[in-house]
Structures are given as structure tokens and as C-alpha cells.
PDBML (XML) file of the C-alpha atoms, coordinates in Angstrom:
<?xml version="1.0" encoding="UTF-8" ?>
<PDBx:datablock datablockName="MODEL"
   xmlns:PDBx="http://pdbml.pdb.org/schema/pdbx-v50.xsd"
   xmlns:xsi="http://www.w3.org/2001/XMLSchema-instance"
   xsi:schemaLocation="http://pdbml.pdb.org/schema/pdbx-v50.xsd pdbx-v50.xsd">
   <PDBx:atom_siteCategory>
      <PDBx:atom_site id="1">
         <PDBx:B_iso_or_equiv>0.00</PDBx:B_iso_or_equiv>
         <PDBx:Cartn_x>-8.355</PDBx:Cartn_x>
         <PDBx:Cartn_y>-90.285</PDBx:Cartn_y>
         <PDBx:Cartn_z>-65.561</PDBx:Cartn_z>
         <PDBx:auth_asym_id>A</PDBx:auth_asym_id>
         <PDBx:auth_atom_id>CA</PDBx:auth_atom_id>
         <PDBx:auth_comp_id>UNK</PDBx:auth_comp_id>
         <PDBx:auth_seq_id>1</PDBx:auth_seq_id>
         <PDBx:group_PDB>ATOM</PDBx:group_PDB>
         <PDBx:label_alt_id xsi:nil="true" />
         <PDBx:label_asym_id>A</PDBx:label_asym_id>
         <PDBx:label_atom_id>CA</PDBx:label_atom_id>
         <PDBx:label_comp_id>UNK</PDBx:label_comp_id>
         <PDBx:label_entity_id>1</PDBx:label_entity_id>
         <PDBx:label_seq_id>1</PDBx:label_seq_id>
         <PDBx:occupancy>1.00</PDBx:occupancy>
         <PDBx:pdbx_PDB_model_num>1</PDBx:pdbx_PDB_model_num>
         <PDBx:type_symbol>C</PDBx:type_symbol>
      </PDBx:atom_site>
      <PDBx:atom_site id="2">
         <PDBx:B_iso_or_equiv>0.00</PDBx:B_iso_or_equiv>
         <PDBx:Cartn_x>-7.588</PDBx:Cartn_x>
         <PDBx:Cartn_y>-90.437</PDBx:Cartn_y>
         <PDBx:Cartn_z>-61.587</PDBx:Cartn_z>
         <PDBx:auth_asym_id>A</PDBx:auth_asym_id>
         <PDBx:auth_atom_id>CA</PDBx:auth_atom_id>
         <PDBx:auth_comp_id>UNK</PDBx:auth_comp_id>
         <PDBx:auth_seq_id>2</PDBx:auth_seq_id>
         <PDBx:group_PDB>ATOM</PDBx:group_PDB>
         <PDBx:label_alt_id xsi:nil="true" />
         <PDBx:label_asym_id>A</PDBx:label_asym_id>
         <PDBx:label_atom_id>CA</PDBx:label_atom_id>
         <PDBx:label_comp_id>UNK</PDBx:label_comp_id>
         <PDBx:label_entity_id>1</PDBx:label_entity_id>
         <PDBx:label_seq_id>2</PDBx:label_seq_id>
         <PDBx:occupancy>1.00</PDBx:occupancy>
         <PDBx:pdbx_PDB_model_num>1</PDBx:pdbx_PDB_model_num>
         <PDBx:type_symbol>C</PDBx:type_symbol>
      </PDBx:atom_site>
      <PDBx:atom_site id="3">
         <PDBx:B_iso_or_equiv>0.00</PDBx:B_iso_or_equiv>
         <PDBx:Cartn_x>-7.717</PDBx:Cartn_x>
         <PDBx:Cartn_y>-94.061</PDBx:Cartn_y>
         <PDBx:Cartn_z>-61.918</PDBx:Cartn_z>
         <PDBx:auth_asym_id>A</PDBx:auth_asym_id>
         <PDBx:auth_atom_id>CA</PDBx:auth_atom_id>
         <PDBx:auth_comp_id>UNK</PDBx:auth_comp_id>
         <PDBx:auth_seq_id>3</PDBx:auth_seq_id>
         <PDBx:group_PDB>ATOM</PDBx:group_PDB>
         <PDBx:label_alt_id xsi:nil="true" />
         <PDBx:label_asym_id>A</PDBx:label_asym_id>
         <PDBx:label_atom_id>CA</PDBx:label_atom_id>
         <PDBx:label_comp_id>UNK</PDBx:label_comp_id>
         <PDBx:label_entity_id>1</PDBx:label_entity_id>
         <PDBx:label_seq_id>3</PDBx:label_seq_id>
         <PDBx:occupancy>1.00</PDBx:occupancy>
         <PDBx:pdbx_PDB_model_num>1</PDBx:pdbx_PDB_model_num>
         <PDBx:type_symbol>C</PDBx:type_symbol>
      </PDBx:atom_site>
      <PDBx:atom_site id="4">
         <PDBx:B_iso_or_equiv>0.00</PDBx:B_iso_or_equiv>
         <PDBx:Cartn_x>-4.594</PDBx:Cartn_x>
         <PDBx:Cartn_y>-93.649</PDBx:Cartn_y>
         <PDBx:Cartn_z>-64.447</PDBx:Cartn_z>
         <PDBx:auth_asym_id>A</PDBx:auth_asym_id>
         <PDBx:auth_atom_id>CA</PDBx:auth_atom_id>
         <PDBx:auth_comp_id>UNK</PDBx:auth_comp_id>
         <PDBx:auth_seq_id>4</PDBx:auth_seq_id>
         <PDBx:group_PDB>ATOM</PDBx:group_PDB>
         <PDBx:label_alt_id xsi:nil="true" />
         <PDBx:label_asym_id>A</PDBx:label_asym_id>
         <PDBx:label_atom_id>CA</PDBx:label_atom_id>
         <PDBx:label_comp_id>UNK</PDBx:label_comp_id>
         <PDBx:label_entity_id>1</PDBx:label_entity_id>
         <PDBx:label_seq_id>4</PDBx:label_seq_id>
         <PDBx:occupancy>1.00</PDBx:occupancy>
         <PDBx:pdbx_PDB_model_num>1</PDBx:pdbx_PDB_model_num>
         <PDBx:type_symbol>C</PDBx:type_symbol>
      </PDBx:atom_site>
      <PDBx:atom_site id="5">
         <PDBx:B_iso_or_equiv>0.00</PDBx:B_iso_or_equiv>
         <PDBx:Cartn_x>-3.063</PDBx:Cartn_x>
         <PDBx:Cartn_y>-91.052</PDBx:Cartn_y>
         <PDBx:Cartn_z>-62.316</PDBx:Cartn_z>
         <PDBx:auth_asym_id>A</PDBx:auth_asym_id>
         <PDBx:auth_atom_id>CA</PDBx:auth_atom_id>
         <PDBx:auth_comp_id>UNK</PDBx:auth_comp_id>
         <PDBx:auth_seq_id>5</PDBx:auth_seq_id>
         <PDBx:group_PDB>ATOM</PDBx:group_PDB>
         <PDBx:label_alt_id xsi:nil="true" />
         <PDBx:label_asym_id>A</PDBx:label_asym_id>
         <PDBx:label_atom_id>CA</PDBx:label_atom_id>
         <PDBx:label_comp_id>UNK</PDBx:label_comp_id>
         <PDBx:label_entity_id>1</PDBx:label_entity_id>
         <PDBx:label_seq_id>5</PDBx:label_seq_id>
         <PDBx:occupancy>1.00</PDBx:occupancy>
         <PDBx:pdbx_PDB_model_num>1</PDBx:pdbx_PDB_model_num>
         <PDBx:type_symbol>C</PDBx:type_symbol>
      </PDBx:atom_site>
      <PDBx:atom_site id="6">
         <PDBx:B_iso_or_equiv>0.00</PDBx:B_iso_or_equiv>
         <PDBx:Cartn_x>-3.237</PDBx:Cartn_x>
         <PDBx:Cartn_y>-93.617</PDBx:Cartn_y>
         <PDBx:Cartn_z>-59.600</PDBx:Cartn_z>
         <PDBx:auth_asym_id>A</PDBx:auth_asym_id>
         <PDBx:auth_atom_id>CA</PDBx:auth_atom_id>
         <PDBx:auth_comp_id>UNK</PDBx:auth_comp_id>
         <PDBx:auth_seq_id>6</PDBx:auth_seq_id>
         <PDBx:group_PDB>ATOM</PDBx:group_PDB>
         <PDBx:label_alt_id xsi:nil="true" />
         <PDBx:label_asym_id>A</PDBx:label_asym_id>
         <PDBx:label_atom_id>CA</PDBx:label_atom_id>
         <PDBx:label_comp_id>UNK</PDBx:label_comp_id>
         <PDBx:label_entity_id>1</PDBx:label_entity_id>
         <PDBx:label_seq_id>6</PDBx:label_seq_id>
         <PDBx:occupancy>1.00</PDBx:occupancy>
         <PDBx:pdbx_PDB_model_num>1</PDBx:pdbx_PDB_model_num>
         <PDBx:type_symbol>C</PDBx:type_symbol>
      </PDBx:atom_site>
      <PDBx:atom_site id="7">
         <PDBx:B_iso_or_equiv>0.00</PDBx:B_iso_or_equiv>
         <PDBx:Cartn_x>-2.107</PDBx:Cartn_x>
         <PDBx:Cartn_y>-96.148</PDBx:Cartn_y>
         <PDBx:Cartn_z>-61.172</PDBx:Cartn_z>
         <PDBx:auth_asym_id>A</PDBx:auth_asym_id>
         <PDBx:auth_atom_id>CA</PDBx:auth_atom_id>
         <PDBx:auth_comp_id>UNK</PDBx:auth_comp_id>
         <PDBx:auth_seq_id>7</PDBx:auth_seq_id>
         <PDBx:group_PDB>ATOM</PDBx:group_PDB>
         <PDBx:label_alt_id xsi:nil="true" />
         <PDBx:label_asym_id>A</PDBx:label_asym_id>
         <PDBx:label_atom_id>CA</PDBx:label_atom_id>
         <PDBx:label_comp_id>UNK</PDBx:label_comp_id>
         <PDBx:label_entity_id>1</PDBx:label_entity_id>
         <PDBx:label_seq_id>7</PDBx:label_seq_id>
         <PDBx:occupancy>1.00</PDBx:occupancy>
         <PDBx:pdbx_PDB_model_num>1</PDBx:pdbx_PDB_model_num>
         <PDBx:type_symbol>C</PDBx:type_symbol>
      </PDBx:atom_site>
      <PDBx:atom_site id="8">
         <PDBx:B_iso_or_equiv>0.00</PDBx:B_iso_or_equiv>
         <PDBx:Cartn_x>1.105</PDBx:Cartn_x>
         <PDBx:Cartn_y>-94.120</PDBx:Cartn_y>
         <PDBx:Cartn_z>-62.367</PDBx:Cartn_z>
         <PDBx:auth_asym_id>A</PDBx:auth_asym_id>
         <PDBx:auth_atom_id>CA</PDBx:auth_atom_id>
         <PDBx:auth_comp_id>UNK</PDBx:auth_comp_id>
         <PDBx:auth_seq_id>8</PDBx:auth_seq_id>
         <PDBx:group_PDB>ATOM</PDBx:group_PDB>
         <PDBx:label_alt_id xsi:nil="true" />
         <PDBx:label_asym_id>A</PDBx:label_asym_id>
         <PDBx:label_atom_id>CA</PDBx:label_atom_id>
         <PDBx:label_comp_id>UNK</PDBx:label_comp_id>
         <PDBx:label_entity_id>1</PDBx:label_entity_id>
         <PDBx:label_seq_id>8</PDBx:label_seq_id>
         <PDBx:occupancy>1.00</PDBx:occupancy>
         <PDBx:pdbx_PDB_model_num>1</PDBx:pdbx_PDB_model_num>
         <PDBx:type_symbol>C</PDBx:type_symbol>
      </PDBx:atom_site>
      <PDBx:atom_site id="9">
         <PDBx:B_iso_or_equiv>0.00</PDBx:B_iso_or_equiv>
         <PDBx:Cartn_x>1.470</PDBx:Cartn_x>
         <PDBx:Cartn_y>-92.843</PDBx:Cartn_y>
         <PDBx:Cartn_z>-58.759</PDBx:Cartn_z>
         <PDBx:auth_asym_id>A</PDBx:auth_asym_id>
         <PDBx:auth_atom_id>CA</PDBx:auth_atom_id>
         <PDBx:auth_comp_id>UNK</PDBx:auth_comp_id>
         <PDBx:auth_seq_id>9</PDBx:auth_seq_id>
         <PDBx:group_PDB>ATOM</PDBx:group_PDB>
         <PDBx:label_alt_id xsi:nil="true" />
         <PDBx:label_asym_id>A</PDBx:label_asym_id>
         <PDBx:label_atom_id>CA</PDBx:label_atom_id>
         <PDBx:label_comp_id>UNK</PDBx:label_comp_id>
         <PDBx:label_entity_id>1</PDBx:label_entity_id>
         <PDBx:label_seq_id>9</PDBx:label_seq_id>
         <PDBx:occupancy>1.00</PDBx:occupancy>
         <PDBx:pdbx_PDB_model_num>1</PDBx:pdbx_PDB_model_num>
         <PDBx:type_symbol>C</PDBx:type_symbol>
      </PDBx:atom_site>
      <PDBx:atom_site id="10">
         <PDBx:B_iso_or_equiv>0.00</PDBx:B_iso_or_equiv>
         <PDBx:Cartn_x>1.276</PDBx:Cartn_x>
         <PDBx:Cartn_y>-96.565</PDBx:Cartn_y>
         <PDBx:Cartn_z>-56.895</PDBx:Cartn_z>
         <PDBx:auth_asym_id>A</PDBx:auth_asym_id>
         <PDBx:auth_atom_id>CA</PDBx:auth_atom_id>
         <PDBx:auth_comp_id>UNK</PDBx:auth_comp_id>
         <PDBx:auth_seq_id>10</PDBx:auth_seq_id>
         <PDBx:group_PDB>ATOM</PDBx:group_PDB>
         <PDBx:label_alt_id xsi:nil="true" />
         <PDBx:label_asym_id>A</PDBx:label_asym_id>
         <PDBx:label_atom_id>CA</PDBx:label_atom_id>
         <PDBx:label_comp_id>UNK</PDBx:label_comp_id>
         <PDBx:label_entity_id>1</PDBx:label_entity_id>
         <PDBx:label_seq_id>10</PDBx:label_seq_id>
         <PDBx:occupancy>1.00</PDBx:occupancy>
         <PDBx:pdbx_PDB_model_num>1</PDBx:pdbx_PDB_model_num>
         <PDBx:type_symbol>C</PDBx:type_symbol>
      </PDBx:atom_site>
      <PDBx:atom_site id="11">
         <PDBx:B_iso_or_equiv>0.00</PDBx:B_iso_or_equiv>
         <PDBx:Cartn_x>-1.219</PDBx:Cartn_x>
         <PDBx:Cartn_y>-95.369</PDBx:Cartn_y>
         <PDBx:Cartn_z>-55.019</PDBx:Cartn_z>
         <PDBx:auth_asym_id>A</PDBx:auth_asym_id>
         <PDBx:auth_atom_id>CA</PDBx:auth_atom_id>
         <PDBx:auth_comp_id>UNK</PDBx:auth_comp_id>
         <PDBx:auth_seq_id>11</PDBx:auth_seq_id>
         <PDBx:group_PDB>ATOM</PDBx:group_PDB>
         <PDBx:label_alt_id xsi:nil="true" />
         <PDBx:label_asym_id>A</PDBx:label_asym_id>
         <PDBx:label_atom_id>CA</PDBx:label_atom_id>
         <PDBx:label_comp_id>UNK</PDBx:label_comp_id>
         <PDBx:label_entity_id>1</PDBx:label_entity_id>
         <PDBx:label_seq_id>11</PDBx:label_seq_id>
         <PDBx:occupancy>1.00</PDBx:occupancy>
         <PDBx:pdbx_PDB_model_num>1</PDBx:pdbx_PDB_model_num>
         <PDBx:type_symbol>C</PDBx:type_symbol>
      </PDBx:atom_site>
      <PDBx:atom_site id="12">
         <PDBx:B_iso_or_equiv>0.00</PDBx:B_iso_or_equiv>
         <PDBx:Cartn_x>-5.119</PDBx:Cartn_x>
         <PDBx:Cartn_y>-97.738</PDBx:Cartn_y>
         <PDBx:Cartn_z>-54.561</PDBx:Cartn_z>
         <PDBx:auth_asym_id>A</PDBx:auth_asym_id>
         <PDBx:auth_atom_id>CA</PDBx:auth_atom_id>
         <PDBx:auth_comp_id>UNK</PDBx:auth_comp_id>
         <PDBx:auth_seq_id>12</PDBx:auth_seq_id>
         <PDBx:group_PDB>ATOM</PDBx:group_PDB>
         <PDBx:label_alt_id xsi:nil="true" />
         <PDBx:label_asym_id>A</PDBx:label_asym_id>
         <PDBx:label_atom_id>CA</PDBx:label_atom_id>
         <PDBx:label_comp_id>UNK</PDBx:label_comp_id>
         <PDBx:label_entity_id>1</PDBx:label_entity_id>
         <PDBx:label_seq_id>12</PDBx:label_seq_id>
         <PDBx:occupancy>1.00</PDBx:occupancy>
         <PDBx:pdbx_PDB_model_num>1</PDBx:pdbx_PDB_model_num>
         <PDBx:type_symbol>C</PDBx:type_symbol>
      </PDBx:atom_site>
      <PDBx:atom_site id="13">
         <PDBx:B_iso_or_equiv>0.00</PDBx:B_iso_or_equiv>
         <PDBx:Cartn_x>-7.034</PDBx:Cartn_x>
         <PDBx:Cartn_y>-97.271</PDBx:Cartn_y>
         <PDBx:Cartn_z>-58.209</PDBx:Cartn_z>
         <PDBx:auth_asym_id>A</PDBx:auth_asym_id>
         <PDBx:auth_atom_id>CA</PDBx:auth_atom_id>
         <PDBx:auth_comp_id>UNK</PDBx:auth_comp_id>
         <PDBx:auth_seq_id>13</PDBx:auth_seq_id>
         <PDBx:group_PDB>ATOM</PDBx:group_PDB>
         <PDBx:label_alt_id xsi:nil="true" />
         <PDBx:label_asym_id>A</PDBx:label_asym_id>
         <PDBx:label_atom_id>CA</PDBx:label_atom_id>
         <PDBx:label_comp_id>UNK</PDBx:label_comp_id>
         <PDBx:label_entity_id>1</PDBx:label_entity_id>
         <PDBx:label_seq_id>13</PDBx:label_seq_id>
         <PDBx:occupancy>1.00</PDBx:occupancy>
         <PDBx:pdbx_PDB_model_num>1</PDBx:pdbx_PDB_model_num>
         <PDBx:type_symbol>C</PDBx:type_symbol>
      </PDBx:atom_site>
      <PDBx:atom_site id="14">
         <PDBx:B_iso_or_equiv>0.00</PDBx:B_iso_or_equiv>
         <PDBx:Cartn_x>-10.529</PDBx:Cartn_x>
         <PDBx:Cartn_y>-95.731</PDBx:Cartn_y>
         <PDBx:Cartn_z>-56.427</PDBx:Cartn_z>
         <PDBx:auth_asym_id>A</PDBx:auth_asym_id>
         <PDBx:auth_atom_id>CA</PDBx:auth_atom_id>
         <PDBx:auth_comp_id>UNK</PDBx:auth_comp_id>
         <PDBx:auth_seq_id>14</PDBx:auth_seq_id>
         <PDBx:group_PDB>ATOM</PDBx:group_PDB>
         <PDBx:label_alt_id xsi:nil="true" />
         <PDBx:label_asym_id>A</PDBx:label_asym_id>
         <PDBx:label_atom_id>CA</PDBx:label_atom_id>
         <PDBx:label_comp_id>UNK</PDBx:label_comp_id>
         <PDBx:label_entity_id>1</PDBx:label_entity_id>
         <PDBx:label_seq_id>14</PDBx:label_seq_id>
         <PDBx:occupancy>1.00</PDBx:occupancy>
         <PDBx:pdbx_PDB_model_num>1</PDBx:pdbx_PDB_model_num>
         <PDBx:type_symbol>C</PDBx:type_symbol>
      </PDBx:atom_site>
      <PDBx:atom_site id="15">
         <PDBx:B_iso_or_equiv>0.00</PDBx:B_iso_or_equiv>
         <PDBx:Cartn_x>-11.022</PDBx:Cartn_x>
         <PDBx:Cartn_y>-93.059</PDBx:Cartn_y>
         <PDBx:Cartn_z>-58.587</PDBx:Cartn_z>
         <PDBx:auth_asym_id>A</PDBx:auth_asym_id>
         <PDBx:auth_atom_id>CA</PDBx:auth_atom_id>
         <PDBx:auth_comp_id>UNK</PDBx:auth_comp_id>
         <PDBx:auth_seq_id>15</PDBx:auth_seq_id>
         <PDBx:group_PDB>ATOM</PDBx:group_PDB>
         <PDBx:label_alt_id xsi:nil="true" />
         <PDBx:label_asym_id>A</PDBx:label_asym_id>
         <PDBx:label_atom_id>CA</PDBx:label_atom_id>
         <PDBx:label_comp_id>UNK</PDBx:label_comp_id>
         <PDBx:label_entity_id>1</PDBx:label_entity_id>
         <PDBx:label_seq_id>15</PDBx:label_seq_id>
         <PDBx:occupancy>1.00</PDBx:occupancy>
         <PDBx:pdbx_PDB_model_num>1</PDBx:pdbx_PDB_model_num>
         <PDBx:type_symbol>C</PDBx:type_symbol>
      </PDBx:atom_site>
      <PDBx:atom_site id="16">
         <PDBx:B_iso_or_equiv>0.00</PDBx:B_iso_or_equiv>
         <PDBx:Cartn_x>-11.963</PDBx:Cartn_x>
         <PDBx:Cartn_y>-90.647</PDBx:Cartn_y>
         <PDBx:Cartn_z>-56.498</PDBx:Cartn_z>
         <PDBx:auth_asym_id>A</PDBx:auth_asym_id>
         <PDBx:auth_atom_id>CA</PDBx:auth_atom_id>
         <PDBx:auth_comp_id>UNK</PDBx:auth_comp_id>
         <PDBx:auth_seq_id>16</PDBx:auth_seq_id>
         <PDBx:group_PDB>ATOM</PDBx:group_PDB>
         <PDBx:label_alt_id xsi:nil="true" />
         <PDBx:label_asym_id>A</PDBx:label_asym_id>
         <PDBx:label_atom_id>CA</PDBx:label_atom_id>
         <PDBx:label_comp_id>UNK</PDBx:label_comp_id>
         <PDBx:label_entity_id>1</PDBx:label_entity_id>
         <PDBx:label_seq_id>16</PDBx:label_seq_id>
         <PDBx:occupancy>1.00</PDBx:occupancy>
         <PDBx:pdbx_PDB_model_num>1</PDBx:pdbx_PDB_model_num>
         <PDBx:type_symbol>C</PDBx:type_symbol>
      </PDBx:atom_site>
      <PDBx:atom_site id="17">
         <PDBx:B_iso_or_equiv>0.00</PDBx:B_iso_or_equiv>
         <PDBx:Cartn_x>-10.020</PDBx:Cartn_x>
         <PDBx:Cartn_y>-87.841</PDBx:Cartn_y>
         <PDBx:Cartn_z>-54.789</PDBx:Cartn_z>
         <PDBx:auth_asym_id>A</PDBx:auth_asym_id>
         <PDBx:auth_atom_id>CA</PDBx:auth_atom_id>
         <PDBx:auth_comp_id>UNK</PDBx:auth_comp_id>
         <PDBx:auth_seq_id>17</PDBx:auth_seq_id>
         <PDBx:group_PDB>ATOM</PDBx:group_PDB>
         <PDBx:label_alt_id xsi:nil="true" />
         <PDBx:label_asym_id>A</PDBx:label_asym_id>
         <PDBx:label_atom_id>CA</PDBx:label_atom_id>
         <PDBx:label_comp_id>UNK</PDBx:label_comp_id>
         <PDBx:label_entity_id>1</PDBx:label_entity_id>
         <PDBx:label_seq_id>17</PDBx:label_seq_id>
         <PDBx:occupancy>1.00</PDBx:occupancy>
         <PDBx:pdbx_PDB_model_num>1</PDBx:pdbx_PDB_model_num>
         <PDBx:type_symbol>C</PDBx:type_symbol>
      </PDBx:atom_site>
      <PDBx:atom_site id="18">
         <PDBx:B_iso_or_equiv>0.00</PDBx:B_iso_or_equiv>
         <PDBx:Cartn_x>-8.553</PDBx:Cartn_x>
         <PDBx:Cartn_y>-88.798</PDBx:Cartn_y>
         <PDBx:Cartn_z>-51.205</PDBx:Cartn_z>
         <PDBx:auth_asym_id>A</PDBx:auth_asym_id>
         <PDBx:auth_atom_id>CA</PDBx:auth_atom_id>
         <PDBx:auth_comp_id>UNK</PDBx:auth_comp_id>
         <PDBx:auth_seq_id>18</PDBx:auth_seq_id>
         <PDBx:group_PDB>ATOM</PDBx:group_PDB>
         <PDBx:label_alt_id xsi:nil="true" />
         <PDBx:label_asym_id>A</PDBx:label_asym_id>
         <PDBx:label_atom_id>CA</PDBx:label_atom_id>
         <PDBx:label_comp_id>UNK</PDBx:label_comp_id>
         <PDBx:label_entity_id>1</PDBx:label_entity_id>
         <PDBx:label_seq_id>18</PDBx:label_seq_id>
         <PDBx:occupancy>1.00</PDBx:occupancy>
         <PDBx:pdbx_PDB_model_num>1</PDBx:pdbx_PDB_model_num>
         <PDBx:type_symbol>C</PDBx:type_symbol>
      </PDBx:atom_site>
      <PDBx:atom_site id="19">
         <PDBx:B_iso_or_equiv>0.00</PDBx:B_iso_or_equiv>
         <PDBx:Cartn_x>-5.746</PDBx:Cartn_x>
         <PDBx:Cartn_y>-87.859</PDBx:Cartn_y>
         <PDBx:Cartn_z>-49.028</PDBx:Cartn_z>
         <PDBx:auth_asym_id>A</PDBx:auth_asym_id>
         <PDBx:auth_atom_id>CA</PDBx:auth_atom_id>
         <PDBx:auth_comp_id>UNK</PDBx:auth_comp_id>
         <PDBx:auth_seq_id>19</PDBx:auth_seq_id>
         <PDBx:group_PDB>ATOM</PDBx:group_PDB>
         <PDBx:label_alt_id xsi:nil="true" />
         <PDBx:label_asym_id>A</PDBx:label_asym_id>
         <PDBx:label_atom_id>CA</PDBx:label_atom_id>
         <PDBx:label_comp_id>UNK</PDBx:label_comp_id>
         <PDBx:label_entity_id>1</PDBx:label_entity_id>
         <PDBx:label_seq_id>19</PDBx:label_seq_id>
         <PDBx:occupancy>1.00</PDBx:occupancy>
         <PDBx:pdbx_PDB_model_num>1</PDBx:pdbx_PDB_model_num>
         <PDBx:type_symbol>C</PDBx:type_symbol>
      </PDBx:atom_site>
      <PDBx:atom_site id="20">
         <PDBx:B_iso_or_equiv>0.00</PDBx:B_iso_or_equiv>
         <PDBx:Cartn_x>-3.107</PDBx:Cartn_x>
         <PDBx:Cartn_y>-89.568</PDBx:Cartn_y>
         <PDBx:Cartn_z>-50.936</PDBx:Cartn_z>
         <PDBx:auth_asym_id>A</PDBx:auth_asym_id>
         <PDBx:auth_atom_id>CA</PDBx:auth_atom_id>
         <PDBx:auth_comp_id>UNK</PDBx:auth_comp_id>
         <PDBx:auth_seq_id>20</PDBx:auth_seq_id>
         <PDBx:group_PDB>ATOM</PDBx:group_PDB>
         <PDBx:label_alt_id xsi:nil="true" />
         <PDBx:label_asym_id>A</PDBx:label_asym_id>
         <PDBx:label_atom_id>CA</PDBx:label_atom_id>
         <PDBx:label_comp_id>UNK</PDBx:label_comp_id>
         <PDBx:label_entity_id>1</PDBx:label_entity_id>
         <PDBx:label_seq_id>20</PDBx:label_seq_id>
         <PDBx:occupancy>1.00</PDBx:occupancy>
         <PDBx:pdbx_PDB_model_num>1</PDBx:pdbx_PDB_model_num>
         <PDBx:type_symbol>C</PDBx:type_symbol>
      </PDBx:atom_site>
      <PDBx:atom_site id="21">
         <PDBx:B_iso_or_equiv>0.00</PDBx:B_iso_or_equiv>
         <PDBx:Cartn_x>-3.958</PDBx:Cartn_x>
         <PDBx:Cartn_y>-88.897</PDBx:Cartn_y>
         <PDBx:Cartn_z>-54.604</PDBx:Cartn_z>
         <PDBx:auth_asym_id>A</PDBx:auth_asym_id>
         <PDBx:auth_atom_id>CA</PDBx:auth_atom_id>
         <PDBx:auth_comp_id>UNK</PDBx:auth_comp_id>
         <PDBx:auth_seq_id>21</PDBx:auth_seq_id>
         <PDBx:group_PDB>ATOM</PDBx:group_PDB>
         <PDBx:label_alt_id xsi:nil="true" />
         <PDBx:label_asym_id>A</PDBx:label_asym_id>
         <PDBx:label_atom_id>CA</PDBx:label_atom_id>
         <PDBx:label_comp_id>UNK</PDBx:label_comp_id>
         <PDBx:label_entity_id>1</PDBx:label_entity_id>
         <PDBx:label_seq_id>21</PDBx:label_seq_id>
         <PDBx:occupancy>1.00</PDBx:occupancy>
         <PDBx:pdbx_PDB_model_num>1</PDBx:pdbx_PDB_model_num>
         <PDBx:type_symbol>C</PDBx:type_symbol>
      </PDBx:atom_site>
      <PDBx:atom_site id="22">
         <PDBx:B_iso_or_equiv>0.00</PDBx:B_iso_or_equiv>
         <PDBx:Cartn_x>-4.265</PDBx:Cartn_x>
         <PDBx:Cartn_y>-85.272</PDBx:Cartn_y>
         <PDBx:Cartn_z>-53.919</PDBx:Cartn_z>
         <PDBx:auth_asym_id>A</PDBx:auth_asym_id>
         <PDBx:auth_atom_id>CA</PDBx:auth_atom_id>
         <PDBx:auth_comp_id>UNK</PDBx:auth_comp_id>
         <PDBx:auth_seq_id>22</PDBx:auth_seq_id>
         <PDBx:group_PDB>ATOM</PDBx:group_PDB>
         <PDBx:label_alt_id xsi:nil="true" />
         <PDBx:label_asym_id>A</PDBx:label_asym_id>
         <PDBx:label_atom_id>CA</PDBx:label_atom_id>
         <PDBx:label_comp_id>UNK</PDBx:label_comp_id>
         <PDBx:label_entity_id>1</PDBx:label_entity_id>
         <PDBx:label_seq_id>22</PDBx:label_seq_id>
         <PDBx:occupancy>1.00</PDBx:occupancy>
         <PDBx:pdbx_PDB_model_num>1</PDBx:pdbx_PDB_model_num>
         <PDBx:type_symbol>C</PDBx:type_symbol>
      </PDBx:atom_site>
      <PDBx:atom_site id="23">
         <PDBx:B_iso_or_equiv>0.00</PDBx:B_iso_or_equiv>
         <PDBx:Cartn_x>-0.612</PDBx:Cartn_x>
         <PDBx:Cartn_y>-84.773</PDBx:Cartn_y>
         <PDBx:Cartn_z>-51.953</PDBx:Cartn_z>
         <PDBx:auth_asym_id>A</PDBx:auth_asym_id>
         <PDBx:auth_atom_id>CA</PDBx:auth_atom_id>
         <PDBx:auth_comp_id>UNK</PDBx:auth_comp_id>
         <PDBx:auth_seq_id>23</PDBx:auth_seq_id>
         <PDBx:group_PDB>ATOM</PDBx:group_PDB>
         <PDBx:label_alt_id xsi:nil="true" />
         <PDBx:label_asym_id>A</PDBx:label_asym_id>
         <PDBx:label_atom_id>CA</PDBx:label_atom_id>
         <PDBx:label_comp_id>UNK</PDBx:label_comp_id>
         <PDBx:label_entity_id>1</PDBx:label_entity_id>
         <PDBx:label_seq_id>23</PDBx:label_seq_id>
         <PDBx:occupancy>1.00</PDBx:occupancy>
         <PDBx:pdbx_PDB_model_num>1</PDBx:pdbx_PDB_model_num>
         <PDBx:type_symbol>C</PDBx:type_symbol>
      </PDBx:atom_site>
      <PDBx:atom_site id="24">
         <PDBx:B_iso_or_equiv>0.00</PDBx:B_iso_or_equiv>
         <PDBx:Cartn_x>0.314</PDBx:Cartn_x>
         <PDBx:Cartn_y>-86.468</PDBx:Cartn_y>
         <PDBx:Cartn_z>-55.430</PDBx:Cartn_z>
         <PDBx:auth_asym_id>A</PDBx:auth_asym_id>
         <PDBx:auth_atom_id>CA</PDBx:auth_atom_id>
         <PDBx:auth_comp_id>UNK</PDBx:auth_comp_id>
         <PDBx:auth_seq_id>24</PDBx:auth_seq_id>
         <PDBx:group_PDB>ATOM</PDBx:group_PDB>
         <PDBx:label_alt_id xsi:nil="true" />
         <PDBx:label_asym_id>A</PDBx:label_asym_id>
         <PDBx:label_atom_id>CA</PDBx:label_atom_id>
         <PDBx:label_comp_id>UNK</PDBx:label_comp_id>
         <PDBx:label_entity_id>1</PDBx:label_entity_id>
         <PDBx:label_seq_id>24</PDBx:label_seq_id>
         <PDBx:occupancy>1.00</PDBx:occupancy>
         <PDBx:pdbx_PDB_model_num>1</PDBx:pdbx_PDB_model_num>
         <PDBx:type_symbol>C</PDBx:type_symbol>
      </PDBx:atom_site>
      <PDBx:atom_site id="25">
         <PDBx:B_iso_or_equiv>0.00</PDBx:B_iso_or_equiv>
         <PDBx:Cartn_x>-1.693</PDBx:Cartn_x>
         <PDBx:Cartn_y>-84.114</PDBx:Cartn_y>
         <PDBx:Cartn_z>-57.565</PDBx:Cartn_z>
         <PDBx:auth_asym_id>A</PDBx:auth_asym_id>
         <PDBx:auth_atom_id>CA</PDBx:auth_atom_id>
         <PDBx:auth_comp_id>UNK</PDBx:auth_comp_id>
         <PDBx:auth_seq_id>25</PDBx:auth_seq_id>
         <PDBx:group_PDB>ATOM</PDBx:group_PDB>
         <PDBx:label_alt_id xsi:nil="true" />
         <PDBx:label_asym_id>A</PDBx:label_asym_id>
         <PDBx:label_atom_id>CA</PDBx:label_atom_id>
         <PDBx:label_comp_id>UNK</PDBx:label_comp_id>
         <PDBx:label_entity_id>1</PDBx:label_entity_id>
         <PDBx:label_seq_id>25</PDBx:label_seq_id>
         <PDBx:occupancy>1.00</PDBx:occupancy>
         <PDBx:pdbx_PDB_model_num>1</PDBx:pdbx_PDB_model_num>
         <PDBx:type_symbol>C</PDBx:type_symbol>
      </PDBx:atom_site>
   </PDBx:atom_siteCategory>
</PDBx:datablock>
């Protein structure tokens, strides 16, 4: 599911939690 919400977001498809995806969340 954060893979998805990465990939939605153009941000790198990790997986995990880091700086980026979580400013997004």
C-alpha cells in the first residue's frame, strides 16, 4: 500500500516510511 501511495505521489517506490512519503502522508 505505501508502494501505491508512492507511486501516486512521484516519489521512489521503497515501501517503507521516509522523509518524503511521510510530508506526503
Amino acid at each position: 500500500a505505501v508502494r501505491r501511495f508512492q507511486k501516486r505521489h512521484g516519489l521512489g517506490e521503497t515501501g517503507t516510511v521516509n522523509g518524503a512519503t511521510l510530508t506526503a502522508l
